[in-house]
Protein backbone atom coordinates (compact mmCIF):
# COMPACT_ATOMS: atom_id res chain seq x y z
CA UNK A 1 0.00 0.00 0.00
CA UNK A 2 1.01 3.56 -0.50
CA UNK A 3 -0.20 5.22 2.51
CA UNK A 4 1.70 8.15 4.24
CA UNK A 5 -0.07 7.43 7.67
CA UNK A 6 -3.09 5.60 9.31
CA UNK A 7 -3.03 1.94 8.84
CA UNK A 8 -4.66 -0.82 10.51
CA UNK A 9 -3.95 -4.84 10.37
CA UNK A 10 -5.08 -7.71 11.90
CA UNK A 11 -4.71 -11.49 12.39
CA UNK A 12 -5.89 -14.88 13.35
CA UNK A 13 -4.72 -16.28 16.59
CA UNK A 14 -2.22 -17.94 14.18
CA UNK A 15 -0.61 -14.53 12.61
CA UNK A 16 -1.89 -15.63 9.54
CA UNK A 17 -3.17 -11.90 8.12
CA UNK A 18 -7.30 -11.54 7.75
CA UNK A 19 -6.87 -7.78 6.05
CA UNK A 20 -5.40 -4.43 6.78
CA UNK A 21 -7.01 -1.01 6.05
CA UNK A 22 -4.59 2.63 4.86
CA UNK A 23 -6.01 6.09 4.45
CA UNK A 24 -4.39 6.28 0.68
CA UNK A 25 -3.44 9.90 0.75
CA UNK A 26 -3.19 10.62 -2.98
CA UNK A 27 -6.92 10.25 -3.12
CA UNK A 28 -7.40 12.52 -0.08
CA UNK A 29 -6.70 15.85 -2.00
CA UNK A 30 -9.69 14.43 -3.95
CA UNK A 31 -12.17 12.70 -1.97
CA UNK A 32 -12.61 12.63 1.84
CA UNK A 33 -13.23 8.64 1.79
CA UNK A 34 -10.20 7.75 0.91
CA UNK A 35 -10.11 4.47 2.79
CA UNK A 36 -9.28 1.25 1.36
CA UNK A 37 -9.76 -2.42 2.99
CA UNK A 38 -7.71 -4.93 1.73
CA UNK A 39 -7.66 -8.65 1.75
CA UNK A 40 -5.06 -11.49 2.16
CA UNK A 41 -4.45 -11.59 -1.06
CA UNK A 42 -3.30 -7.79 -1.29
CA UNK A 43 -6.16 -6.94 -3.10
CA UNK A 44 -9.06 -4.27 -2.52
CA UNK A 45 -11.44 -6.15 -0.38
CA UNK A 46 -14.85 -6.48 -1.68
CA UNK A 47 -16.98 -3.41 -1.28
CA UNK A 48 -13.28 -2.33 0.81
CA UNK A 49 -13.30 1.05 -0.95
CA UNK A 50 -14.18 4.52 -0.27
CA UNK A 51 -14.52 4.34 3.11
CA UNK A 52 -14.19 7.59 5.82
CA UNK A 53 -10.57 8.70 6.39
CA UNK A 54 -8.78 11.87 5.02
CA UNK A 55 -5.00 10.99 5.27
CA UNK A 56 -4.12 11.52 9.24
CA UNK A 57 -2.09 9.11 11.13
CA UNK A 58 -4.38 7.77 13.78
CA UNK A 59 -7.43 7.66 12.15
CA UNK A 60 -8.17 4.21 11.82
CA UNK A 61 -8.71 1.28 13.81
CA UNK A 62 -9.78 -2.39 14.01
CA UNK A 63 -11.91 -3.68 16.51
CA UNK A 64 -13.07 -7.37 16.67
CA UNK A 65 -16.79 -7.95 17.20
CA UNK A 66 -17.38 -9.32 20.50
CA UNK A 67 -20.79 -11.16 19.26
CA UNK A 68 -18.20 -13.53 16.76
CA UNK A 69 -15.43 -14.61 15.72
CA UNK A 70 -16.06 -13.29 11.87
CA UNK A 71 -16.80 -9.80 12.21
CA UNK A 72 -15.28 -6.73 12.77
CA UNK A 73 -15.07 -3.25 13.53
CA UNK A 74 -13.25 -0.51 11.38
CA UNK A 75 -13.57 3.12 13.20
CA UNK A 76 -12.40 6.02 10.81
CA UNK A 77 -12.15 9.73 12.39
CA UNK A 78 -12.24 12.72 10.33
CA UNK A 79 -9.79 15.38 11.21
CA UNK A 80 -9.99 17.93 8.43
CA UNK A 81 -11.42 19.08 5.17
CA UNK A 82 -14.64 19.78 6.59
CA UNK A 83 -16.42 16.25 6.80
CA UNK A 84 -15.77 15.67 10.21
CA UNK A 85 -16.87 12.97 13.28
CA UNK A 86 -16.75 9.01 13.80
CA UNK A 87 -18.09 6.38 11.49
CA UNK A 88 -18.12 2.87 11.23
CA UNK A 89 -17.74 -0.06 8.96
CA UNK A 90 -18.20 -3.65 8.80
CA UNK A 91 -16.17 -6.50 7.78
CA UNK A 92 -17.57 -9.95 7.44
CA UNK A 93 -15.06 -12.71 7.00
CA UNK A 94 -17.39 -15.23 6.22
CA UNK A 95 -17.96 -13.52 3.06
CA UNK A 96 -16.53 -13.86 -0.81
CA UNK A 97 -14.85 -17.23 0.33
CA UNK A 98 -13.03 -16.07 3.22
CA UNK A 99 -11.49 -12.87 1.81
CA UNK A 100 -14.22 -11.07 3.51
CA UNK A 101 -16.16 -8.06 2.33
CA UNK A 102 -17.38 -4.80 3.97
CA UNK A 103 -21.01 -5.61 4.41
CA UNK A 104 -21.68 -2.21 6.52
CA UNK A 105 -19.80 1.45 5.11
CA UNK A 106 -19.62 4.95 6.98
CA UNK A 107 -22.09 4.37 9.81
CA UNK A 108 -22.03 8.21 11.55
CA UNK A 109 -21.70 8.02 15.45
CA UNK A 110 -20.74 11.65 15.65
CA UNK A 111 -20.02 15.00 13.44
CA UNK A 112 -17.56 16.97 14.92
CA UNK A 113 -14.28 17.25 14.55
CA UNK A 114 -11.47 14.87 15.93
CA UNK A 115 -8.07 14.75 17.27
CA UNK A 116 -6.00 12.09 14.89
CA UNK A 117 -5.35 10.14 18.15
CA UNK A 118 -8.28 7.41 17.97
CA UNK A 119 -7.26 3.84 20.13
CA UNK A 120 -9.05 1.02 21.97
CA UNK A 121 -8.98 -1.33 24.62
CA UNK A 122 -10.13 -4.33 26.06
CA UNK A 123 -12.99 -3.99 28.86
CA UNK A 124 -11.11 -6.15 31.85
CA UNK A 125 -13.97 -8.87 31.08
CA UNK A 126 -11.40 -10.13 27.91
CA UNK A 127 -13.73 -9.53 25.73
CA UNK A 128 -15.17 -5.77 24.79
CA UNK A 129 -13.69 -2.71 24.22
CA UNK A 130 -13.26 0.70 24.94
CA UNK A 131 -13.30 2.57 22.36
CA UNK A 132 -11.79 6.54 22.89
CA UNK A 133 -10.99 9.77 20.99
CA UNK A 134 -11.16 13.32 21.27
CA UNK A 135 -12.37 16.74 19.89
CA UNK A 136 -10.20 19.11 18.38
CA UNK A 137 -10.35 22.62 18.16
CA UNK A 138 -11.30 22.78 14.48
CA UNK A 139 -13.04 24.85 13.69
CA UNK A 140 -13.63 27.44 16.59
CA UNK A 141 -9.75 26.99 17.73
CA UNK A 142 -10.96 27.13 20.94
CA UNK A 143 -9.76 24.11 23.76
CA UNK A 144 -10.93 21.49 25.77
CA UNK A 145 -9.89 18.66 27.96
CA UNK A 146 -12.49 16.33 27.28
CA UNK A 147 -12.29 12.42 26.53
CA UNK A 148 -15.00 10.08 24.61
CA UNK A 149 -15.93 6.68 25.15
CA UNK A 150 -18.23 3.93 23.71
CA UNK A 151 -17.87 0.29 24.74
CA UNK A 152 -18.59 -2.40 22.00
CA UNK A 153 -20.50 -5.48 23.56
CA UNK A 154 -21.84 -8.14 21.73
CA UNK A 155 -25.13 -6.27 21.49
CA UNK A 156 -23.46 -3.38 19.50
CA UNK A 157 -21.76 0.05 19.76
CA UNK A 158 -23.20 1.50 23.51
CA UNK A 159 -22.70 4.08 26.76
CA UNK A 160 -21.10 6.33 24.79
CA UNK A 161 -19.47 9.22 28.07
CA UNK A 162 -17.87 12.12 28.08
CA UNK A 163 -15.31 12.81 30.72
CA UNK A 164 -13.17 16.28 30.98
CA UNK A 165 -9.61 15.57 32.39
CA UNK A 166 -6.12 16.49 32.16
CA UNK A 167 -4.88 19.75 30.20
CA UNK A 168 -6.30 21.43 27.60
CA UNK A 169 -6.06 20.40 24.21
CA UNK A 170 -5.67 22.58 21.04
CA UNK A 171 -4.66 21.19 18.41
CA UNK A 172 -6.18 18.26 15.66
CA UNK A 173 -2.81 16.02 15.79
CA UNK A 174 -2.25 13.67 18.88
CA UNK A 175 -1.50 10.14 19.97
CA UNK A 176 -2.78 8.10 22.30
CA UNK A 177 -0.98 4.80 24.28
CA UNK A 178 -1.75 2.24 26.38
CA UNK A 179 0.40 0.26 28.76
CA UNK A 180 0.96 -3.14 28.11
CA UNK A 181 -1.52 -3.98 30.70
CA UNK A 182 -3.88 -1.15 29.95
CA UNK A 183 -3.98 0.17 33.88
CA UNK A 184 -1.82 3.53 32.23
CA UNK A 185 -2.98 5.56 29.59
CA UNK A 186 -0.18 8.54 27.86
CA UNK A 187 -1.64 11.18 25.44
CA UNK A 188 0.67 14.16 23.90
CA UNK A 189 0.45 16.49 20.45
CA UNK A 190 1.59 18.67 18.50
CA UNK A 191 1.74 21.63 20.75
CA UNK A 192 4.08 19.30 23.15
CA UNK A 193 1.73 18.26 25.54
CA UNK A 194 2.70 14.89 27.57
CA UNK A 195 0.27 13.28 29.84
CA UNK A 196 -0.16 9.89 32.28
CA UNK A 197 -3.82 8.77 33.30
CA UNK A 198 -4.75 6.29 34.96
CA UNK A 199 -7.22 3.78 33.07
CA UNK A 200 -10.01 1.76 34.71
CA UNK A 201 -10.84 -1.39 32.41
CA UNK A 202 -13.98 -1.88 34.47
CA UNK A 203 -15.30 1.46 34.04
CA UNK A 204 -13.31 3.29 30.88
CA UNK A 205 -12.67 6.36 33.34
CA UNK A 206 -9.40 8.03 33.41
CA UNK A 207 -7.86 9.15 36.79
CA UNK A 208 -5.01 11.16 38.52
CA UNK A 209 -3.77 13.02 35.71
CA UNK A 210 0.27 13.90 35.68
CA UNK A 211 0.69 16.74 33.37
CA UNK A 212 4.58 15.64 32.43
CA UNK A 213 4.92 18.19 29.50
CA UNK A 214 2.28 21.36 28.92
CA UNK A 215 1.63 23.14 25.88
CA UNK A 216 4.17 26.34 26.23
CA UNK A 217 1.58 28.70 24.51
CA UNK A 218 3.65 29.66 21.87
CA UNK A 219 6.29 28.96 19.38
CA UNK A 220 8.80 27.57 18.58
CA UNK A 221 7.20 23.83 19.13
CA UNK A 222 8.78 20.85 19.23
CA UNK A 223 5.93 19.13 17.19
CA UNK A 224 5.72 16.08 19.90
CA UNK A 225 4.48 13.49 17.39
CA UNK A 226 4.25 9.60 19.03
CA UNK A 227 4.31 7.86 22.77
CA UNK A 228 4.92 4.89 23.53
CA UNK A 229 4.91 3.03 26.70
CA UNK A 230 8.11 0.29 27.25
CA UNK A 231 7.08 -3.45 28.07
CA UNK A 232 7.02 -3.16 31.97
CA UNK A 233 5.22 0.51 31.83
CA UNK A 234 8.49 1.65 33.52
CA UNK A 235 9.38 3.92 30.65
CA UNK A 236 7.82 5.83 28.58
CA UNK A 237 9.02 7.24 24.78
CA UNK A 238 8.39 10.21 23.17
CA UNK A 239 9.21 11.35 19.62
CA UNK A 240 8.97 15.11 17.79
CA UNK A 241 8.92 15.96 14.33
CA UNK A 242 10.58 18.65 12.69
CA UNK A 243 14.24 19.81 11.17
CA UNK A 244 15.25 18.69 14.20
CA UNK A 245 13.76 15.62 15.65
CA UNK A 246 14.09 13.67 19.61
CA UNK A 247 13.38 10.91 20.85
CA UNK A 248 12.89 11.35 24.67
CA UNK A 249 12.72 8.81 27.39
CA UNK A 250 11.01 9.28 30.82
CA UNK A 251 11.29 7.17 34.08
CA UNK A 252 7.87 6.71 35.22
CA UNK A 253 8.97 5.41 38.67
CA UNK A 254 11.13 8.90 38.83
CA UNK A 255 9.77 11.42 42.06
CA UNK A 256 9.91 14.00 39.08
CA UNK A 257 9.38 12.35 35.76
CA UNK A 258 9.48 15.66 34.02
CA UNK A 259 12.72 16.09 35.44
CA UNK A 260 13.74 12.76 34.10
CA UNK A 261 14.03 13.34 30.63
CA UNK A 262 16.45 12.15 28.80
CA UNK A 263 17.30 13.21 24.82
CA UNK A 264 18.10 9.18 23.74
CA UNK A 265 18.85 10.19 19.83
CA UNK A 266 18.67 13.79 18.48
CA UNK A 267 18.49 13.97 14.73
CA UNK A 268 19.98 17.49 13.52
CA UNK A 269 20.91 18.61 9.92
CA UNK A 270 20.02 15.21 8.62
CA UNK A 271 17.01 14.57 5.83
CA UNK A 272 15.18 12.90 8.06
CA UNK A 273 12.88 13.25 10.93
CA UNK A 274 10.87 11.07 13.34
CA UNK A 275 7.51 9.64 12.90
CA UNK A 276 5.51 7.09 15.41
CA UNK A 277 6.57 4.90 18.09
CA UNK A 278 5.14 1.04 18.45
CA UNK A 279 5.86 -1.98 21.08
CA UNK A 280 5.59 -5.15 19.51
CA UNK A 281 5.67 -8.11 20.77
CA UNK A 282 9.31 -9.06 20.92
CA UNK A 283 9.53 -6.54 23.46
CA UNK A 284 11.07 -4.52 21.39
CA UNK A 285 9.79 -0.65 20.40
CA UNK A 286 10.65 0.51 16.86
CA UNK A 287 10.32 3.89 15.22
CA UNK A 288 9.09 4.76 11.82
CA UNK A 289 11.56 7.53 9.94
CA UNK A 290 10.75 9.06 7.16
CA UNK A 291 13.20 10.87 4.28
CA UNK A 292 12.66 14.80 3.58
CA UNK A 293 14.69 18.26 3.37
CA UNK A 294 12.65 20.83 5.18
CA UNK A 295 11.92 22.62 1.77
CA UNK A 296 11.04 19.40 -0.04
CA UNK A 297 8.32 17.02 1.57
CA UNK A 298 8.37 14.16 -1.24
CA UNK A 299 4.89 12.62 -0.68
CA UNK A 300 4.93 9.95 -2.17
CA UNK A 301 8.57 9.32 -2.63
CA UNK A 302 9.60 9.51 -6.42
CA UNK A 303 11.01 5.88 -7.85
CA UNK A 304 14.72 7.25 -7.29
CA UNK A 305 14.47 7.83 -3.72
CA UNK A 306 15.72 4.94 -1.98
CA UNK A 307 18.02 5.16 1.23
CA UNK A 308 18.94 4.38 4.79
CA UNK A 309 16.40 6.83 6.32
CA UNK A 310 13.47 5.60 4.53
CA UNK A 311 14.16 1.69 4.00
CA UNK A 312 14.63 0.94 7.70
CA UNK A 313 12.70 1.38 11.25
CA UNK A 314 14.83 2.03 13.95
CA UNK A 315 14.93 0.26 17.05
CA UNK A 316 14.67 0.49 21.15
CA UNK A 317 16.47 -3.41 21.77
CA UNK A 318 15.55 -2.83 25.73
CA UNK A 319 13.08 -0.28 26.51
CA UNK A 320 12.53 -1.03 30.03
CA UNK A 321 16.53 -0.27 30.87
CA UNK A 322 17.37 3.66 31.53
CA UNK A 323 19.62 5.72 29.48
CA UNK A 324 21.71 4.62 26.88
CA UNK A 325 21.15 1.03 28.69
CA UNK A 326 18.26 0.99 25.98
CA UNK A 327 20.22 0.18 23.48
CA UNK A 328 18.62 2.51 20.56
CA UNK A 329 20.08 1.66 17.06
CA UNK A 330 18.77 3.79 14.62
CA UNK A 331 18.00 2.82 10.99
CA UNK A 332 18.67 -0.98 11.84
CA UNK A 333 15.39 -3.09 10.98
CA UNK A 334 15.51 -3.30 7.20
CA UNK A 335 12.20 -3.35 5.92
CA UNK A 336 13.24 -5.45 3.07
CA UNK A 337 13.57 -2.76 0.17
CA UNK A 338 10.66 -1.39 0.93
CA UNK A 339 9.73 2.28 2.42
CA UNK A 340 8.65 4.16 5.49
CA UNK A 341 7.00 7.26 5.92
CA UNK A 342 5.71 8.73 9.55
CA UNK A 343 3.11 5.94 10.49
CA UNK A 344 3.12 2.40 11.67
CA UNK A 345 -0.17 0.22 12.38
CA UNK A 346 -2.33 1.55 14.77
CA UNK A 347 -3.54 -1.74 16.22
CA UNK A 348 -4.55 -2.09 19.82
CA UNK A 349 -3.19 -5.52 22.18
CA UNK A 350 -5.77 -7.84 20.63
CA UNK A 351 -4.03 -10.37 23.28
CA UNK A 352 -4.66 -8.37 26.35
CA UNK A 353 -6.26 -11.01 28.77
CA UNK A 354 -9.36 -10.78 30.91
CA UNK A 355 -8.49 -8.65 34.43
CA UNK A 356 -8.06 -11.30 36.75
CA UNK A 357 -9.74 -11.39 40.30
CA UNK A 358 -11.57 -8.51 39.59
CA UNK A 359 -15.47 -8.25 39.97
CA UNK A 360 -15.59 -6.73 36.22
CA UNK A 361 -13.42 -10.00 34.40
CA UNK A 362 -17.42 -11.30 34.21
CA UNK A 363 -19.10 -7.96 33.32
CA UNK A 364 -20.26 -7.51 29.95
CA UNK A 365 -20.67 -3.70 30.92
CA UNK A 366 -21.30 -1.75 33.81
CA UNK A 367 -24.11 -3.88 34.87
CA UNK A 368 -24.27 -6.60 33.19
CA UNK A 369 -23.33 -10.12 33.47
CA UNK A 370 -21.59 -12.14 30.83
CA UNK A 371 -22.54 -15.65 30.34
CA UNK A 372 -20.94 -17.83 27.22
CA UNK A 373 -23.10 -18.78 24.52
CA UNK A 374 -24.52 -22.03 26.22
CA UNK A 375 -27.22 -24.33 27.22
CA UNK A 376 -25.82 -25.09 30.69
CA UNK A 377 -27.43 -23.10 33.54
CA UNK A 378 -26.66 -22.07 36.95
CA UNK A 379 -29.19 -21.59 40.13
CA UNK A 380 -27.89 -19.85 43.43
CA UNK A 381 -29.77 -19.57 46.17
CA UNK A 382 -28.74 -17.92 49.59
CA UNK A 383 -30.52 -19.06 52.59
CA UNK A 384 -30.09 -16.09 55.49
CA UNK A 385 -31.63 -19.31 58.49
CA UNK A 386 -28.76 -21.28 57.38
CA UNK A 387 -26.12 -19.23 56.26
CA UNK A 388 -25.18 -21.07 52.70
CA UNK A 389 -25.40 -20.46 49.36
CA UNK A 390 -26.57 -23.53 47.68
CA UNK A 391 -24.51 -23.65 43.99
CA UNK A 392 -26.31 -26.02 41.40
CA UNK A 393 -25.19 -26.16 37.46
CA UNK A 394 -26.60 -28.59 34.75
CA UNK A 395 -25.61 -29.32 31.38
CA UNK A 396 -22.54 -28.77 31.81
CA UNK A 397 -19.63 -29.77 29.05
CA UNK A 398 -16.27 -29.91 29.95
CA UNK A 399 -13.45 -32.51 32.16
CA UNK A 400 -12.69 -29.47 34.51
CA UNK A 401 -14.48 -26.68 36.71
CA UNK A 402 -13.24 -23.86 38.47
CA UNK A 403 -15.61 -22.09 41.17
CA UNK A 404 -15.06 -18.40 42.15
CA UNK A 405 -16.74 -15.87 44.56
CA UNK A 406 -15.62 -12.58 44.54
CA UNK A 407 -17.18 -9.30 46.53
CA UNK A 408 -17.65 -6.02 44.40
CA UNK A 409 -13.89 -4.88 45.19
CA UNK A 410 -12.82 -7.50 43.58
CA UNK A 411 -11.31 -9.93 46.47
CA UNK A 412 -11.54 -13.57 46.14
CA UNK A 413 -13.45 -15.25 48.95
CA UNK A 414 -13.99 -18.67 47.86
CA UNK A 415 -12.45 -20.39 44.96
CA UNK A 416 -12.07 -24.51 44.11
CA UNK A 417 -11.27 -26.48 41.44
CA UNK A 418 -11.24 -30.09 40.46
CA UNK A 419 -12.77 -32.75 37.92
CA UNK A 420 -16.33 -32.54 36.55
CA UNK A 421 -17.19 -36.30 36.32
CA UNK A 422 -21.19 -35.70 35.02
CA UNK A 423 -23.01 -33.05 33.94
CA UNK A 424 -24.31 -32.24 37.17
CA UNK A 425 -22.81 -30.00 40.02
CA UNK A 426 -23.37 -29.03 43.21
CA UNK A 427 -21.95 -27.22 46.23
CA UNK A 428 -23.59 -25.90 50.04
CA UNK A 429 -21.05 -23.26 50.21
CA UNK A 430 -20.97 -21.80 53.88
CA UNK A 431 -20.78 -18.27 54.27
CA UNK A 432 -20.69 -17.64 57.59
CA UNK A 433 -17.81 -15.40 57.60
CA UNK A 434 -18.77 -13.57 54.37
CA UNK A 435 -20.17 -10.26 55.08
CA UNK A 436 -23.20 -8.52 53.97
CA UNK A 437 -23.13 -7.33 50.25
CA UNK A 438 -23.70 -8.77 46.89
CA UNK A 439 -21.21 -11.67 45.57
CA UNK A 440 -20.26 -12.79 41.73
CA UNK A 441 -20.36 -16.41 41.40
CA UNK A 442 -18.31 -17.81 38.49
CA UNK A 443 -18.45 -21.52 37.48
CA UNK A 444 -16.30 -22.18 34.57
CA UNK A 445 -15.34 -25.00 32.54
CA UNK A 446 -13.12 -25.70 29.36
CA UNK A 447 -16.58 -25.06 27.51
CA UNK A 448 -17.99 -22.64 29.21
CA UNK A 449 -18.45 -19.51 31.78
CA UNK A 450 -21.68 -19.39 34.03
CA UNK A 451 -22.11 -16.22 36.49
CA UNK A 452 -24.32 -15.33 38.97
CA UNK A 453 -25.09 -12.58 41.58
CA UNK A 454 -25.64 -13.08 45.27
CA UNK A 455 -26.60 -11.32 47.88
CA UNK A 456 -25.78 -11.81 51.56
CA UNK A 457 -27.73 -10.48 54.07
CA UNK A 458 -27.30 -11.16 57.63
CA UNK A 459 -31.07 -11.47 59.78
């Protein structure tokens, strides 16, 4: 593909590639859905073209369905040109022989204008997601501080929130990260602001904001462009974009982490500047470079322009050590003679596991309770006289069970394990020492996942 920014891929649970979307920006100067969807193949996916997305960096992004294995979600964000907001598509890869095809296009969700820093998560149940963006200041120019949500649930796109937090935001260029384990969220831009949230899988709310860089209120900017977060959330990495170009590194366990900045690579008086950050899963975090002169922005690079800045990423070898203990080698992952620009894929963990031992790793939502497409059922009963809950589940399928109760903060107060030899079980649980409140019951098996509330009440 020849795209100078957002791209999205994903895979099977094998790595074997399903499809990958790219803004294509050539088309952008002409038509504001200038999306394409392509298949395994490499070809345009069926019904995979002109689709929302002007040409950003961030403004695409995949998001399985949580109602199947087969379908999925492609968010697009518009950040200028004057078609703003947040649409959808569909992609069903059941259809056109496995290739897939986009059976739903451009599905509005809002109309204003967005920052190009769209991401998701996964809800700490394991198997929804957060989805969250922001507003710009286009067109007013005015600022705000406020954060969007929806979470996707296998009965669609819901509980769409809006939450002001953190420092004011004015400008239409950002990039938002997520810690390996998603408890850490980092957000900067263009006008150099850096920031560290807390993130609440449970809930989607952001907390205890750390301002580490603020927007200086005038120029000369650095043009902060990407963050990244290193594999044990220790560190985090920032890149700017302009003649000349840094790569920063901040100790997140530092008293000060402003004050720990550190400059890891500085690129001065060279035809080249950075572009966006990305852990992967060796571990490693690489950095996309792309090739210019600060008079001379070749988009997209003419046939002769092949060289060390654009045919390589470079690479953090050990993000989670401080200093030059990172080991940064520029320009040394050769992308096999092909080219880089400022963007990598902007694909979330797809592999981020369920929140274990929290109340929420069974919550569909807020409220809700998820329960595994089955016929097995599950009947609890408290009885206040004699002080047990009486645990019965039929139908079951599966060699093994696991039993959990957990209160609403999340602490384990009962939990056993062993074989299932029929499709019958049944426990008296005593709960004698359990106090008053309501209780999530999990009985799970290779098969399936069966919850149920309690509640205790004491006579």
């Amino acid at each position: 593909m020849d795209g100078r920014g957002s791209c999205a891929s994903i895979a099977d649970e094998y790595g074997n590639l399903l499809f990958y979307a790219s803004t294509m920006y050539p088309y952008s100067n002409v038509f504001e859905y200038s999306t394409f969807v392509f298949d395994s193949n490499n070809s345009i996916m069926q019904n995979g073209d002109s689709i929302f997305g002007k040409g950003w960096y961030q403004e695409l992004i995949i998001v399985p369905s949580p109602a199947n294995d087969s379908t999925y979600y492609l968010f697009s964000i518009g950040v200028s040109g004057g078609d703003f907001g947040l649409k959808y598509s569909i992609i069903d890869m059941r259809m056109n022989g496995g290739l897939g095809a986009v059976t739903v296009k451009n599905i509005q969700l809002q109309s204003f204008a967005m920052v190009d820093c769209i991401n998701a998560v996964k809800h700490g149940n394991g198997r929804d997601w957060w989805l969250i963006f922001r507003k710009s200041d286009v067109p007013t120019f005015g600022s705000n501080n406020d954060w969007y949500t929806y979470l996707i649930t296998p009965t669609g796109i819901q509980n769409f929130s809006i939450q002001s937090i953190g420092v004011q935001n004015r400008t239409n260029l950002g990039h938002i990260s997520f810690s390996p384990n998603a408890d850490k969220m980092a957000f900067c831009n263009l006008t150099d602001v850096v920031e560290l949230f807390d993130f609440n899988r449970c809930t989607g709310i952001l907390s205890n904001p750390i301002t580490i860089e603020n927007d200086p209120g005038m120029s000369p900017y650095l043009y902060t462009w990407s963050c990244e977060f290193s594999g044990d959330a220790s560190k985090l990495y920032v890149s700017t974009n302009l003649d000349t170009s840094y790569l920063f590194q901040y100790d997140l366990n530092a008293p000060n982490i402003s004050a720990s900045k550190d400059a890891i690579w500085i690129l001065q008086n060279t035809p080249s500047a950075c572009g966006t950050l990305k852990l992967a899963p060796d571990n490693k975090i690489y950095l996309s470079n792309w090739y210019y002169d600060f008079f001379n922005f070749p988009y997209p690079y003419p046939d002769t322009v092949y060289n060390m800045y654009n045919m390589n990423l470079s690479v953090i070898n050990q993000p989670d050590s401080l200093g030059v203990a990172c080991d940064f080698q520029p320009y040394s992952f050769y992308l096999g003679g092909k080219r880089t620009y400022l963007g990598l894929p902007n694909n979330p963990n797809y592999d981020l596991p369920a929140l274990a031992g929290s109340p929420c790793d069974t919550l569909v939502g807020k409220n809700e309770l998820a329960i595994t497409n089955t016929n097995a059922n599950l009947h609890v009963y408290y009885a206040p006289d004699w002080e047990k809950a009486f645990i019965n589940a039929d139908k079951l399928k599966g060699k093994n069970y696991r039993l959990r109760m957990v209160d609403v903060l999340g602490k384990e107060v009962y939990t056993e394990s062993g074989a299932l030899n029929s499709k019958y079980f049944t426990r008296d649980l005593n709960c004698a020492s359990f106090a008053s409140g309501i209780y999530l019951i999990t009985f799970e098996t290779e098969k399936e996942r069966l919850v149920k509330k309690m509640q205790v009440n004491w006579r």
